[in-house]
PDB file of N, CA and C in Angstrom:
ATOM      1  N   UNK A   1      80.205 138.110  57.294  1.00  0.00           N
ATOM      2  CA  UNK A   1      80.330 137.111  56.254  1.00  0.00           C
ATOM      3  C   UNK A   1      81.370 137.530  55.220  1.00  0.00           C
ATOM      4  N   UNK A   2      81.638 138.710  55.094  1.00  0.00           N
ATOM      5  CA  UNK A   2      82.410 139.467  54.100  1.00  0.00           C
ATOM      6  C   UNK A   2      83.846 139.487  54.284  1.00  0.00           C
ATOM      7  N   UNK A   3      83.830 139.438  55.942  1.00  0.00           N
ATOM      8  CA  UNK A   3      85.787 139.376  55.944  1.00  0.00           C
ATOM      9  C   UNK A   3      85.814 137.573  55.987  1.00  0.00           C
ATOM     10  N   UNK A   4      85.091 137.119  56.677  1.00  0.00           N
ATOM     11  CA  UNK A   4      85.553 135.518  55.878  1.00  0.00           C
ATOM     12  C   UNK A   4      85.872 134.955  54.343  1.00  0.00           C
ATOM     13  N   UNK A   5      84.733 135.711  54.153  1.00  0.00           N
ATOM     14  CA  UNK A   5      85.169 135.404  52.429  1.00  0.00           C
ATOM     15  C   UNK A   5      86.895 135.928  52.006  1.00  0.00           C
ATOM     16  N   UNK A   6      86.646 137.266  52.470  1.00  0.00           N
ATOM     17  CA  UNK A   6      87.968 137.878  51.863  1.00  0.00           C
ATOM     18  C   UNK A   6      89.101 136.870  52.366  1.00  0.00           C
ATOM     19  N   UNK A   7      89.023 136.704  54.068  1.00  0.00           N
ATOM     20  CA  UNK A   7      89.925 136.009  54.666  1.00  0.00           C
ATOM     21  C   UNK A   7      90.792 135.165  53.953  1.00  0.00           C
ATOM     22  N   UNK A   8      89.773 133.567  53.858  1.00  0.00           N
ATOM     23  CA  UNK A   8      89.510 133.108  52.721  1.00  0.00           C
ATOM     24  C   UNK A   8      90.123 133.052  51.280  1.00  0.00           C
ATOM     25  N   UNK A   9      90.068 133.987  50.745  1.00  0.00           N
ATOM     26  CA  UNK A   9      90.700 134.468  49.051  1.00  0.00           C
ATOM     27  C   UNK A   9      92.037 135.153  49.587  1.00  0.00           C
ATOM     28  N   UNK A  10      92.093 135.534  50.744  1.00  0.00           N
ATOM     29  CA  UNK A  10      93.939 135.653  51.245  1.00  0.00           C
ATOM     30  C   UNK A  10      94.358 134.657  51.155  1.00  0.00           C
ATOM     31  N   UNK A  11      94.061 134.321  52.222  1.00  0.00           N
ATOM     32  CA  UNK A  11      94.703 132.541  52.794  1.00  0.00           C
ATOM     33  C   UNK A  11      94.929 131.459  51.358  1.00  0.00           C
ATOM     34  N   UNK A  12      93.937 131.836  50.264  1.00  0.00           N
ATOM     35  CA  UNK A  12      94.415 131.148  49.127  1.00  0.00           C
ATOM     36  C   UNK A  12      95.739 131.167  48.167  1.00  0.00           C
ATOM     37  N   UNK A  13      95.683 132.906  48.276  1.00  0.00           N
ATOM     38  CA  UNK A  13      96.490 133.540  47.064  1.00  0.00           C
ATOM     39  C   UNK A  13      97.901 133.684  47.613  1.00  0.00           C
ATOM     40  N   UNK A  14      98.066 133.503  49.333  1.00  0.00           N
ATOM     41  CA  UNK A  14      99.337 133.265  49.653  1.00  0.00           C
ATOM     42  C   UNK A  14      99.946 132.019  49.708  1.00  0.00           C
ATOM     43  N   UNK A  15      98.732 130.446  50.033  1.00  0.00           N
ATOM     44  CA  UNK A  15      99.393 129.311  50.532  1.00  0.00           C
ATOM     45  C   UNK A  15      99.619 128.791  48.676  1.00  0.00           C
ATOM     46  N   UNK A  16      98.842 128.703  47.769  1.00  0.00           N
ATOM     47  CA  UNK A  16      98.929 128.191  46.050  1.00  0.00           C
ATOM     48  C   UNK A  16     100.326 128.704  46.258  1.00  0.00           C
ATOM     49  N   UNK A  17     101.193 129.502  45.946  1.00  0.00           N
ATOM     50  CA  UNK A  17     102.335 129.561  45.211  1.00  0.00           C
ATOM     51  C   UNK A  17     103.311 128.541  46.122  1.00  0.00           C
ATOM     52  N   UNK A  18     103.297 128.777  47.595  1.00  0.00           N
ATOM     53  CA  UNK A  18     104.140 127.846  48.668  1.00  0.00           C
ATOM     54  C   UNK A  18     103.786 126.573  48.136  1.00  0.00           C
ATOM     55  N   UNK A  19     102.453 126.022  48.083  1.00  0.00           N
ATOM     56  CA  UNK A  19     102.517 124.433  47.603  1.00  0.00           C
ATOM     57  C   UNK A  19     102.940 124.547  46.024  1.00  0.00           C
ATOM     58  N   UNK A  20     102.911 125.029  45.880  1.00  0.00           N
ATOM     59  CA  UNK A  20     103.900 125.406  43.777  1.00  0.00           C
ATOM     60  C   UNK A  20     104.986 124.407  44.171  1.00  0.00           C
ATOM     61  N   UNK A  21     105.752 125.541  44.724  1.00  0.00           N
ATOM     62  CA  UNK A  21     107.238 125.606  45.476  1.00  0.00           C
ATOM     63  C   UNK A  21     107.992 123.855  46.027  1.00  0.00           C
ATOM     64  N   UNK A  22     106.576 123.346  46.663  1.00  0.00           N
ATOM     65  CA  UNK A  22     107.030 122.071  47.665  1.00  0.00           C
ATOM     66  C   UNK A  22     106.779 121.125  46.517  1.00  0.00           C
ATOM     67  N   UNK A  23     105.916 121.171  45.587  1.00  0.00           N
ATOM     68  CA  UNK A  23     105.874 119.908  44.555  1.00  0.00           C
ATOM     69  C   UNK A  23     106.544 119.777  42.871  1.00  0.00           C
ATOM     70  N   UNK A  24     106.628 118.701  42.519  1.00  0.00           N
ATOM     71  CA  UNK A  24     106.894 118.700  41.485  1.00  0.00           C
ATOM     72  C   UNK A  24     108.394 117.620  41.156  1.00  0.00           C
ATOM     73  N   UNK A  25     108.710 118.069  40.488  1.00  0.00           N
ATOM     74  CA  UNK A  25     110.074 116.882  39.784  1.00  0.00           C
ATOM     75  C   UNK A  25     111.424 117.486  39.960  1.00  0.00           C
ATOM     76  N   UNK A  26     112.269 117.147  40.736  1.00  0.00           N
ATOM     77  CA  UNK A  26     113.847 117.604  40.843  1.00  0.00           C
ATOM     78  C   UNK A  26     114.569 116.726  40.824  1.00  0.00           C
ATOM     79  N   UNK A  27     116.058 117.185  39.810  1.00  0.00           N
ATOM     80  CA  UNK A  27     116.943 116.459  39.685  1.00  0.00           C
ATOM     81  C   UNK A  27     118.035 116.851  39.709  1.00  0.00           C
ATOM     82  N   UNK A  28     119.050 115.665  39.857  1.00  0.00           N
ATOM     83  CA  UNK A  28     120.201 115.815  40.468  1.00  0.00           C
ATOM     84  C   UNK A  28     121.097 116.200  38.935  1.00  0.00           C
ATOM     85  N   UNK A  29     121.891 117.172  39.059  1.00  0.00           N
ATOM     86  CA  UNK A  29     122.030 117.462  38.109  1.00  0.00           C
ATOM     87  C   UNK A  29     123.840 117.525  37.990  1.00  0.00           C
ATOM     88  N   UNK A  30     124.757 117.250  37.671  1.00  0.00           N
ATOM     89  CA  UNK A  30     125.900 116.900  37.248  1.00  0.00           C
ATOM     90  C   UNK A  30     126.260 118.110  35.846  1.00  0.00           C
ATOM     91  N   UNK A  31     126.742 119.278  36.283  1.00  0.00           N
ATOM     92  CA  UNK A  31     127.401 119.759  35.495  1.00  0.00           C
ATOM     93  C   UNK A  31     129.083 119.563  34.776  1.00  0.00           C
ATOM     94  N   UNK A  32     129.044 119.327  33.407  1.00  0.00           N
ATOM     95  CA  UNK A  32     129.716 118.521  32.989  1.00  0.00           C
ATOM     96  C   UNK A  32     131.206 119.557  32.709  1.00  0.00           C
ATOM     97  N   UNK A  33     130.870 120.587  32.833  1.00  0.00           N
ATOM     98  CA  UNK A  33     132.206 121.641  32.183  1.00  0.00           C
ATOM     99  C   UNK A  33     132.891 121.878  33.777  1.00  0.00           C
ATOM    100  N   UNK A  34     132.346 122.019  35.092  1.00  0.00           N
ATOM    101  CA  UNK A  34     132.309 122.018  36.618  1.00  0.00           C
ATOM    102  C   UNK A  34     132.492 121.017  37.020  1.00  0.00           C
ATOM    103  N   UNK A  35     132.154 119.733  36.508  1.00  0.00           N
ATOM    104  CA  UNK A  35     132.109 118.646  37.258  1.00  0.00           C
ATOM    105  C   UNK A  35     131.214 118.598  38.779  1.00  0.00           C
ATOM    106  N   UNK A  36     130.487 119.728  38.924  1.00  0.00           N
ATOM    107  CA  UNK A  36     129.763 119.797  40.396  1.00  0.00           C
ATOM    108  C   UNK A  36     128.621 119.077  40.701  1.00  0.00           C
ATOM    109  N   UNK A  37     127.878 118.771  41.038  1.00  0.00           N
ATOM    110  CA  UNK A  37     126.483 118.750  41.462  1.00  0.00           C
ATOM    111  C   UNK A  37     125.255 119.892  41.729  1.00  0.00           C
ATOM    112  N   UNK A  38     124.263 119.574  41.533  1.00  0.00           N
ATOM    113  CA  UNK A  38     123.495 120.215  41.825  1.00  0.00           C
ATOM    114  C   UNK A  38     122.244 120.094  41.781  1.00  0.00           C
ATOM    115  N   UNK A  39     121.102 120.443  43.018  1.00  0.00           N
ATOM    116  CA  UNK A  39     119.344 120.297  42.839  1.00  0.00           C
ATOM    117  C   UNK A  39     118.965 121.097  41.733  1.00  0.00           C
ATOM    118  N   UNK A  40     118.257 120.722  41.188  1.00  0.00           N
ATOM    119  CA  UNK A  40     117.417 121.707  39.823  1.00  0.00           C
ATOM    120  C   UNK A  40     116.450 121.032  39.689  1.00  0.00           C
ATOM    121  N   UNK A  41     115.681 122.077  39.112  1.00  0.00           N
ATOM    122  CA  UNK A  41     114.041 121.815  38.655  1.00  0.00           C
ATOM    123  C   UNK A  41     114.007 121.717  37.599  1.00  0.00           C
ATOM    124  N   UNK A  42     115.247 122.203  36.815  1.00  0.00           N
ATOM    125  CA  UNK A  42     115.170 121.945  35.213  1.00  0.00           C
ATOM    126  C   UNK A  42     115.908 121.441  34.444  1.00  0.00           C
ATOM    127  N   UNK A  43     116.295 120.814  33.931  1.00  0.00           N
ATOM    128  CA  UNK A  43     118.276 119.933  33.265  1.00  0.00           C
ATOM    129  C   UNK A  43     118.365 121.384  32.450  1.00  0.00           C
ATOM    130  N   UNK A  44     119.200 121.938  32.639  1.00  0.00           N
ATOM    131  CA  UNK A  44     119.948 122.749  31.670  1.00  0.00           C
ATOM    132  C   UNK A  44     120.753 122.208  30.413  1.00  0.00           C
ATOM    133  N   UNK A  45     121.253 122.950  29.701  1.00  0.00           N
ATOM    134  CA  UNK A  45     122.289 122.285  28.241  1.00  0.00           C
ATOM    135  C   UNK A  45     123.563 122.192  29.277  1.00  0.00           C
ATOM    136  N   UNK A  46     124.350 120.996  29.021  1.00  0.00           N
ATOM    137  CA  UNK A  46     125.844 120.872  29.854  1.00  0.00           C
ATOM    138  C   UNK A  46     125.633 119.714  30.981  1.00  0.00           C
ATOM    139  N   UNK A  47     124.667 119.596  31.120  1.00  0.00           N
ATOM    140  CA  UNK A  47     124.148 119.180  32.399  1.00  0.00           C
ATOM    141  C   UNK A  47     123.950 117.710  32.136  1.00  0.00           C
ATOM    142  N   UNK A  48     124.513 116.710  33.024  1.00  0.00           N
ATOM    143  CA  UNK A  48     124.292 115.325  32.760  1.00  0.00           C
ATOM    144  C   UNK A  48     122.925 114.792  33.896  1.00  0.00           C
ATOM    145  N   UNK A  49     121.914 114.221  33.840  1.00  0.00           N
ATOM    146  CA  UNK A  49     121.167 113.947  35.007  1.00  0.00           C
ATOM    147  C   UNK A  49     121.793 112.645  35.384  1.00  0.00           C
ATOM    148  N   UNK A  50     121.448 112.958  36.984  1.00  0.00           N
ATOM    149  CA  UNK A  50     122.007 111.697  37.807  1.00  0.00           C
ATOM    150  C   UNK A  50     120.753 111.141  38.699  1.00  0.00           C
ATOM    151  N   UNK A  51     119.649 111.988  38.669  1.00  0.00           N
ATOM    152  CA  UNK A  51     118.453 110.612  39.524  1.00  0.00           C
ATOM    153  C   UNK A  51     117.205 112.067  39.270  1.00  0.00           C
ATOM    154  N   UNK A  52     116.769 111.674  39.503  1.00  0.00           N
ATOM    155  CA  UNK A  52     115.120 112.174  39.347  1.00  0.00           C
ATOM    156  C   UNK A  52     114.658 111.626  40.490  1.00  0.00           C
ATOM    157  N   UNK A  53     113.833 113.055  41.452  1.00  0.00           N
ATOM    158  CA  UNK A  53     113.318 112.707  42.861  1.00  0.00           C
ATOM    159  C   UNK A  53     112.123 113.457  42.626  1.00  0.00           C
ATOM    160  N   UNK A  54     111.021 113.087  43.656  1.00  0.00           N
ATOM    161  CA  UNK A  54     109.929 113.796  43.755  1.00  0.00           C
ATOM    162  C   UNK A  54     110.115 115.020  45.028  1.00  0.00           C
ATOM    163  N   UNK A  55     110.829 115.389  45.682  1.00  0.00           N
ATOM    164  CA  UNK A  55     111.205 116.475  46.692  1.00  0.00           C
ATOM    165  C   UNK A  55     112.815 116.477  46.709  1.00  0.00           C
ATOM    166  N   UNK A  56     112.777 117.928  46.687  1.00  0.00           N
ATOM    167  CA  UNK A  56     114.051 118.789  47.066  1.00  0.00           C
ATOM    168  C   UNK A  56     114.751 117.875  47.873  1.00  0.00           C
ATOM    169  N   UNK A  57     114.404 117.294  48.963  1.00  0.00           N
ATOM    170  CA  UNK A  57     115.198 116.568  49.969  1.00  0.00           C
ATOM    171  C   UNK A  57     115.626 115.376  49.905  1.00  0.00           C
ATOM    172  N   UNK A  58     114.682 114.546  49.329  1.00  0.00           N
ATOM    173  CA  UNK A  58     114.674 113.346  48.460  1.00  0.00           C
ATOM    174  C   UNK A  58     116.178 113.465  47.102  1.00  0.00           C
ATOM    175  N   UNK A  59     116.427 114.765  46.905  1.00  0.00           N
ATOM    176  CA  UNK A  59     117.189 114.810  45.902  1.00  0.00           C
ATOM    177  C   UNK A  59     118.525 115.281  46.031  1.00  0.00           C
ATOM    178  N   UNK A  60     118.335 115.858  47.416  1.00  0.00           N
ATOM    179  CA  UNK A  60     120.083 116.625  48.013  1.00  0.00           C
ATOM    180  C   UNK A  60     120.355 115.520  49.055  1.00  0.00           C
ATOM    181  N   UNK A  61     119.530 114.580  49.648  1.00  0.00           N
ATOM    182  CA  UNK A  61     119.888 113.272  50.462  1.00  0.00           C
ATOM    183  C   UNK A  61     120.734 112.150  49.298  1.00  0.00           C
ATOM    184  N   UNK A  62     119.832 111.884  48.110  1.00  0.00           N
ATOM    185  CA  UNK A  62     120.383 110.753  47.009  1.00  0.00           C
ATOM    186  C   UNK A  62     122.044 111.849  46.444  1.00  0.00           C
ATOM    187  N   UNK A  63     122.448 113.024  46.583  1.00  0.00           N
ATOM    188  CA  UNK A  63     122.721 113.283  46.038  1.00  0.00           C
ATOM    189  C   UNK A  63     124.373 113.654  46.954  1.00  0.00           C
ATOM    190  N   UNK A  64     124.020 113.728  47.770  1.00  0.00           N
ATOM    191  CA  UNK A  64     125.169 113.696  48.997  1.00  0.00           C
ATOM    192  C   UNK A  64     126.104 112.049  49.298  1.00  0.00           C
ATOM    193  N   UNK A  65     125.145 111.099  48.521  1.00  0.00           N
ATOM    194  CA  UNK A  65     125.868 110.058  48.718  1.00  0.00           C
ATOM    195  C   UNK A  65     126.019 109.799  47.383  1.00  0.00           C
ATOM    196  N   UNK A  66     126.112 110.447  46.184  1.00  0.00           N
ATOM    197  CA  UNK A  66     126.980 109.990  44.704  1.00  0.00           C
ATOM    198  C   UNK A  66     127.974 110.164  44.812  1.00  0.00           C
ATOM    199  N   UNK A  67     129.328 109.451  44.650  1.00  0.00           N
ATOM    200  CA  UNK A  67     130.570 109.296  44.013  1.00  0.00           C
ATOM    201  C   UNK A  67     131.155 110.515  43.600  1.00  0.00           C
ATOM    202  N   UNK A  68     130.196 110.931  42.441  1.00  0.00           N
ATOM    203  CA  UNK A  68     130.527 111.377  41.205  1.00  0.00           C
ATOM    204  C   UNK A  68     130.620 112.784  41.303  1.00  0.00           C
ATOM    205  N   UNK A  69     129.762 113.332  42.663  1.00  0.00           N
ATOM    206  CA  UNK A  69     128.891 114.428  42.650  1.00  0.00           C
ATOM    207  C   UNK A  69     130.270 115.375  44.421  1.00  0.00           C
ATOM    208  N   UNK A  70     131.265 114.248  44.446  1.00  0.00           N
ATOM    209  CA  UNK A  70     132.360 114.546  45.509  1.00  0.00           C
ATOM    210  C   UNK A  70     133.603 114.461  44.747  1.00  0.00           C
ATOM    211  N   UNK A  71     133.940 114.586  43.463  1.00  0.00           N
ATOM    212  CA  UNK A  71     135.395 114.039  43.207  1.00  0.00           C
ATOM    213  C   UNK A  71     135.911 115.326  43.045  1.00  0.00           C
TER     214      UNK A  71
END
């Protein structure tokens, strides 16, 4: 019963940070002194936002077809 439990409190303390990782708010981010693009989790100072996605992929897909984000 004892290595299940432990099992268990592994299997927790490794998969919590991976689902951290997969959720949350990313945006497309337009650095303005670079003119580049870029995914971020956070708008930095300099930084113009260009779309707000709910996944990483969702946000380098919208972000591969901006204009703005190829010149």
């Amino acid at each position: 019963m004892k290595k299940h439990i432990v099992a268990a409190v592994l299997i927790g303390a490794f998969a919590t940070p991976a689902l951290a990782l997969t959720s949350g708010v990313y945006y497309v981010g337009l650095d303005m002194t670079t003119h580049t693009c870029s995914v971020v989790t956070k708008m930095g100072p300099g930084m113009k936002m260009m779309g707000k996605y709910k996944s990483q992929k969702a946000a380098e897909k919208a972000m591969a077809g901006m204009k703005k984000c190829h010149a």
